[in-house]
N, C-alpha and C. Protein backbone atom coordinates (compact mmCIF):
# COMPACT_ATOMS: atom_id res chain seq x y z
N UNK A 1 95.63 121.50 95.43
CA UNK A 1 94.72 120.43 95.74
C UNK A 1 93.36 121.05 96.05
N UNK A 2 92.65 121.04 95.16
CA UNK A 2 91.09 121.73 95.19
C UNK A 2 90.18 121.13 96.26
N UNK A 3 89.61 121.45 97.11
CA UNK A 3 88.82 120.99 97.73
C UNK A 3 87.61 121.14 97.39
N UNK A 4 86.35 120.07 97.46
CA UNK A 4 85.11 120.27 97.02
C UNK A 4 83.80 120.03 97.56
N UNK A 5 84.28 119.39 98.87
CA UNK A 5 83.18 119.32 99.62
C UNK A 5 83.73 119.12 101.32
N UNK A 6 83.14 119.34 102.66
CA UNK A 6 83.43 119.00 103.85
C UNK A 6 82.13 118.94 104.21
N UNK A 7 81.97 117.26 104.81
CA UNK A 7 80.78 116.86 105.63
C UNK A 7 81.51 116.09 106.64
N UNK A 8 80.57 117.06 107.94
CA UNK A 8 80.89 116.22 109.20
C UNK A 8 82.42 115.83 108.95
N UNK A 9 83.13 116.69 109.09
CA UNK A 9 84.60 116.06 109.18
C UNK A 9 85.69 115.97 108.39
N UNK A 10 84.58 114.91 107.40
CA UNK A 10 84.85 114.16 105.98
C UNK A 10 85.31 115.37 105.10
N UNK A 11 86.57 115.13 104.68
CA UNK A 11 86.88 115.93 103.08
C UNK A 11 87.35 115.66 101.83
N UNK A 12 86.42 115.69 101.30
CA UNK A 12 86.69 115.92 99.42
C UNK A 12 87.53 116.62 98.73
N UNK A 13 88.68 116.01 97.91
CA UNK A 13 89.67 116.89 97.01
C UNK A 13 89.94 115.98 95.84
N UNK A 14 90.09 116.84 94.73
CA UNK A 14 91.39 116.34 93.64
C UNK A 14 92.31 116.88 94.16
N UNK A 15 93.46 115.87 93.38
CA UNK A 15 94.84 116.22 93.68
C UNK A 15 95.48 117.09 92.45
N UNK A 16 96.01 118.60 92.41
CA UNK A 16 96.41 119.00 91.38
C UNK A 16 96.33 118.82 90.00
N UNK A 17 97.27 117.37 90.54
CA UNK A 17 98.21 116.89 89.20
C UNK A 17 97.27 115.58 88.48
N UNK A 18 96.24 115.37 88.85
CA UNK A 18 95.31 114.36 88.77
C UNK A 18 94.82 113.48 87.27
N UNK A 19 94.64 112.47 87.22
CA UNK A 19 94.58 111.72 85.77
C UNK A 19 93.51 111.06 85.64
N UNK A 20 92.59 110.58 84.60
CA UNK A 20 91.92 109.66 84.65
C UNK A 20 91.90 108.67 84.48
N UNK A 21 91.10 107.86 85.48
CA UNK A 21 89.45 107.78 85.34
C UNK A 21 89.08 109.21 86.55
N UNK A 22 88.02 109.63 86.29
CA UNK A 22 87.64 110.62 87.25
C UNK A 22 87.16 110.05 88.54
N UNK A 23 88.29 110.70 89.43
CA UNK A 23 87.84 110.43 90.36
C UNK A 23 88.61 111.40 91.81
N UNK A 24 87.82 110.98 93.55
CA UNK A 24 88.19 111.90 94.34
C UNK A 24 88.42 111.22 95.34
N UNK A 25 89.33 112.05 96.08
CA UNK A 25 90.14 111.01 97.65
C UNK A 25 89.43 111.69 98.93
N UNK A 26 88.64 111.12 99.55
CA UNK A 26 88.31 111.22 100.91
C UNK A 26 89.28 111.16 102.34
N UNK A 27 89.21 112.69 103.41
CA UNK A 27 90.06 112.41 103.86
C UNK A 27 89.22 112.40 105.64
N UNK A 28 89.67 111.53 106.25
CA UNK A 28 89.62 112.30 107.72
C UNK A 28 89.95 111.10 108.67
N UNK A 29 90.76 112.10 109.85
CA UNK A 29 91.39 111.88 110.93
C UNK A 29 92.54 111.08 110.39
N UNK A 30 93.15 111.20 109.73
CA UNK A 30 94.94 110.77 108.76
C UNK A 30 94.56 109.27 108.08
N UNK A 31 92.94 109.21 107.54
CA UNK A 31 92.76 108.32 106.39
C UNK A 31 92.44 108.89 105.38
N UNK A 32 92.74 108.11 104.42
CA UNK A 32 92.54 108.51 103.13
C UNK A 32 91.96 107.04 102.31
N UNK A 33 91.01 107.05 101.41
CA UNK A 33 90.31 106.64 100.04
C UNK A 33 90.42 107.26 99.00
N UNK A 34 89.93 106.77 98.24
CA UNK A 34 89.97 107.10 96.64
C UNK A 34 88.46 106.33 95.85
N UNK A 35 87.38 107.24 95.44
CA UNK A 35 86.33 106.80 94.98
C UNK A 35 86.45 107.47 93.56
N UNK A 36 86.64 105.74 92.97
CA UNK A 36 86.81 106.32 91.23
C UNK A 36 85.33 105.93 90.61
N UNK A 37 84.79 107.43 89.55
CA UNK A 37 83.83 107.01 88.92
C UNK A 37 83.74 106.48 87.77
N UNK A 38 82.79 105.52 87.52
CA UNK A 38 82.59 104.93 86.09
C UNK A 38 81.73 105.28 85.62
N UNK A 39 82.33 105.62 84.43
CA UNK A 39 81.27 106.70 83.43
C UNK A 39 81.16 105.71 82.34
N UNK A 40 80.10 105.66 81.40
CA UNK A 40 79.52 104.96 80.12
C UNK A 40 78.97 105.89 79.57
N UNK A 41 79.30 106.27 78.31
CA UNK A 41 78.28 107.25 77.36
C UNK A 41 77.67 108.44 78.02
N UNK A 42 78.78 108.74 78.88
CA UNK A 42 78.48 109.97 79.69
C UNK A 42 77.71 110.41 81.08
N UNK A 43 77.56 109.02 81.46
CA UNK A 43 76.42 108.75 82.11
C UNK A 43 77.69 107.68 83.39
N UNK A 44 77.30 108.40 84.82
CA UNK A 44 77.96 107.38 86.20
C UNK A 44 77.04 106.53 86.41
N UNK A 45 78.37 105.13 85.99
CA UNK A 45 77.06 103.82 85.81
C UNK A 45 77.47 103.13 87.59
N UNK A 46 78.48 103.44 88.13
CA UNK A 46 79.16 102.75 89.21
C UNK A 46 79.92 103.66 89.93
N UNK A 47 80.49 103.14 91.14
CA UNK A 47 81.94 104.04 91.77
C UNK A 47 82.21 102.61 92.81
N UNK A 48 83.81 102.87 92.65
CA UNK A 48 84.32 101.79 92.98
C UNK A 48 85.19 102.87 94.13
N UNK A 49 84.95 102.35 95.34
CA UNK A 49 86.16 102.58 96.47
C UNK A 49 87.22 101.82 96.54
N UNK A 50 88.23 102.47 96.75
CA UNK A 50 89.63 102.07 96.28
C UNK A 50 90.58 102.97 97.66
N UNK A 51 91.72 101.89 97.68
CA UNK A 51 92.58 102.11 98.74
C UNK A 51 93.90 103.06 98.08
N UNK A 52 94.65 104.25 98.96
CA UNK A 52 95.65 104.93 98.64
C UNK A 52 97.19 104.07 98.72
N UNK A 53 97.62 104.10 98.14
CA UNK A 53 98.92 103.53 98.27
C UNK A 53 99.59 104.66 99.28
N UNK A 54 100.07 103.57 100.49
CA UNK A 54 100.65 104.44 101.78
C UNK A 54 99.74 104.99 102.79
N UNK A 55 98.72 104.86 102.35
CA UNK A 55 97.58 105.44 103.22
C UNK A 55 96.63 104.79 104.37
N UNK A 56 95.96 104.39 105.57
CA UNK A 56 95.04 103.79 106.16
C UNK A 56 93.99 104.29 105.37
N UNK A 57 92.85 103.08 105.03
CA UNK A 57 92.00 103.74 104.30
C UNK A 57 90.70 104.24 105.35
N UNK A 58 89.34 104.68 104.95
CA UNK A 58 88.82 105.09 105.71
C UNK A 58 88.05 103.95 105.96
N UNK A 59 87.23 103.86 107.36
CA UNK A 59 87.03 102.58 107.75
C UNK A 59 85.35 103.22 108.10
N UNK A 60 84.44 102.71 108.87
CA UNK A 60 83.31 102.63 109.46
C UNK A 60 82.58 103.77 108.97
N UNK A 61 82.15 104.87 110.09
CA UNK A 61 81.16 105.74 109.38
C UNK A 61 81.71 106.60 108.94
N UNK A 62 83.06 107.26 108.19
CA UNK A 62 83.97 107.69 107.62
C UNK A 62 83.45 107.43 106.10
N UNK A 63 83.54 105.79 106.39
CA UNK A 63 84.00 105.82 104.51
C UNK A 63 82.23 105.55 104.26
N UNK A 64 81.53 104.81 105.10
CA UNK A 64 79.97 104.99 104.62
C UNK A 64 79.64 106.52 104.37
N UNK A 65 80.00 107.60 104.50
CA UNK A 65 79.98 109.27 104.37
C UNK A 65 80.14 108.82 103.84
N UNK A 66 81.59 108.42 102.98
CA UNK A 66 82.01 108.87 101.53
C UNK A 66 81.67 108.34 100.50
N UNK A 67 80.78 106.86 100.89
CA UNK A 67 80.37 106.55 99.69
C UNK A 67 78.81 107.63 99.76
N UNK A 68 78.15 107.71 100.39
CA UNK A 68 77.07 108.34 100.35
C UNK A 68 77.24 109.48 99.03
N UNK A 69 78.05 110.20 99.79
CA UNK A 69 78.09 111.58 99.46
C UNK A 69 78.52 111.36 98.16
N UNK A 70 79.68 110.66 97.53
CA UNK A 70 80.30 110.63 96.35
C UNK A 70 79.01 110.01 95.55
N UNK A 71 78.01 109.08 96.06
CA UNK A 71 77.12 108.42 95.25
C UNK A 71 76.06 110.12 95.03
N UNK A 72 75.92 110.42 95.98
CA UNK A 72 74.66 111.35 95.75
C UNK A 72 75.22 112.69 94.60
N UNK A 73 76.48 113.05 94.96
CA UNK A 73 77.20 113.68 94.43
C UNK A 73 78.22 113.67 92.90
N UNK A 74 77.61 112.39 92.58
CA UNK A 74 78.67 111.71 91.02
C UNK A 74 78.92 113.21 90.25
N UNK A 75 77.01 113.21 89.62
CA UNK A 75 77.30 114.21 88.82
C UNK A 75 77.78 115.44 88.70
N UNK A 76 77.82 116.31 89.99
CA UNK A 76 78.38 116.98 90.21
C UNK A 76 80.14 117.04 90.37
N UNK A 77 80.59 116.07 91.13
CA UNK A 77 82.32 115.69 90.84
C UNK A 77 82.08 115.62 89.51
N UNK A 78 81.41 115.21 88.31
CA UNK A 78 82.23 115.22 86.58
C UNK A 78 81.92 116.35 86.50
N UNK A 79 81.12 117.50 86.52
CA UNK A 79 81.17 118.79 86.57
C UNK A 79 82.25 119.76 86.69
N UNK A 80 82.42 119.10 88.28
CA UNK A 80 83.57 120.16 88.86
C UNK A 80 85.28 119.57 87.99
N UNK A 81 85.38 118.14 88.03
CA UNK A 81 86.17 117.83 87.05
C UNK A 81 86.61 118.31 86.25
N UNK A 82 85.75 118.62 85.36
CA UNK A 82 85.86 119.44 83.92
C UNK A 82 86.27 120.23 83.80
N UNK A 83 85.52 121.23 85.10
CA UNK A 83 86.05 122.77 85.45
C UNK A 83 87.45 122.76 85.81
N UNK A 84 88.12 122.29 86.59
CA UNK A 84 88.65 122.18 86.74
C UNK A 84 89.96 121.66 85.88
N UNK A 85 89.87 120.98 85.13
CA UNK A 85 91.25 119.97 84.64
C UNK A 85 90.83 120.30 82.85
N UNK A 86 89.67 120.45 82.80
CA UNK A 86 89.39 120.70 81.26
C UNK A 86 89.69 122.13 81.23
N UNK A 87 88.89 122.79 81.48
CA UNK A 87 88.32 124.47 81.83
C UNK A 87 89.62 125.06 82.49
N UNK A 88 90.05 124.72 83.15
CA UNK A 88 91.21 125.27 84.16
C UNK A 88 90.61 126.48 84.77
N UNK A 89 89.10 126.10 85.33
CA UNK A 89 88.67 126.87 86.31
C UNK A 89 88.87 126.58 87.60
N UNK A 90 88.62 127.21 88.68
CA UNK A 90 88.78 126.90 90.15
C UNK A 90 87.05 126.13 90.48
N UNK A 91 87.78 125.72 91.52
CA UNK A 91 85.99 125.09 91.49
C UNK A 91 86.01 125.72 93.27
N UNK A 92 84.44 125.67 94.03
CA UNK A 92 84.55 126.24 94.79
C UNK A 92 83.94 125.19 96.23
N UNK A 93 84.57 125.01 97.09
CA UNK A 93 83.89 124.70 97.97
C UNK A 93 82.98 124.15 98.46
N UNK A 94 81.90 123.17 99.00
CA UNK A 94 80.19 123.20 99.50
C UNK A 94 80.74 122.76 100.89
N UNK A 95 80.15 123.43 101.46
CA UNK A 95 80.52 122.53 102.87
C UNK A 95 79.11 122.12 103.34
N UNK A 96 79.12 120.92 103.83
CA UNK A 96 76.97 120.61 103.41
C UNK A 96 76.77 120.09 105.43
N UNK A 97 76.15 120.79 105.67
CA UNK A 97 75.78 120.78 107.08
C UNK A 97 74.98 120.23 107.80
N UNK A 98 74.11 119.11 106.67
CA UNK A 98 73.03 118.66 106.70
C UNK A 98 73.31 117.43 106.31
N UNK A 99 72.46 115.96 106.96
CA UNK A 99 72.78 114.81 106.89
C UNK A 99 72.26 114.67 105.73
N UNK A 100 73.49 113.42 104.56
CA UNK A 100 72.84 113.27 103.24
C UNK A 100 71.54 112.19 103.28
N UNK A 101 70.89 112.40 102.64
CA UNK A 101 69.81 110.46 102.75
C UNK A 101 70.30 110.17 101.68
């Protein structure tokens, strides 16, 4: 389970075994989300937050992080994606220490 980003708390992963539509599960304090992106002609036209089956999802300034970050961050998750599940590269880490705008 690759991890790809930790803000304030908040953490970013694919899951291994992962399928599309591309997308990444937000975790913290034993919640979990799922922000799937929508891509058109190659291009993230949307991202839809979405609930885990079995999971509390993330609620207040939890999941506002995660949309932030996943919005500021699209293009980079289809990047690391690729690397990852196309490429069967490792992808590495950001841990971002700094508040997103």
């Amino acid at each position: 389970m690759p991890k790809l980003y930790e803000y304030f708390g908040l953490r970013i992963y694919f899951y291994a075994n992962e399928h599309e539509p591309v997308h990444v599960h937000g975790f913290y304090q034993g919640r979990e989300s799922k922000a799937e992106l929508v891509i058109e002609n190659g291009v993230v036209v949307g991202i839809r937050i979405l609930p885990v089956a079995g999971m509390r999802p993330l609620t207040g300034n939890a999941l506002a992080n995660f949309e932030l970050l996943v919005s500021r961050r699209a293009e980079d998750i289809v990047k690391k994606w690729i690397e990852f599940f196309v490429h069967r590269r490792p992808v590495n880490v950001e841990i971002i220490t700094r508040r997103i705008k």
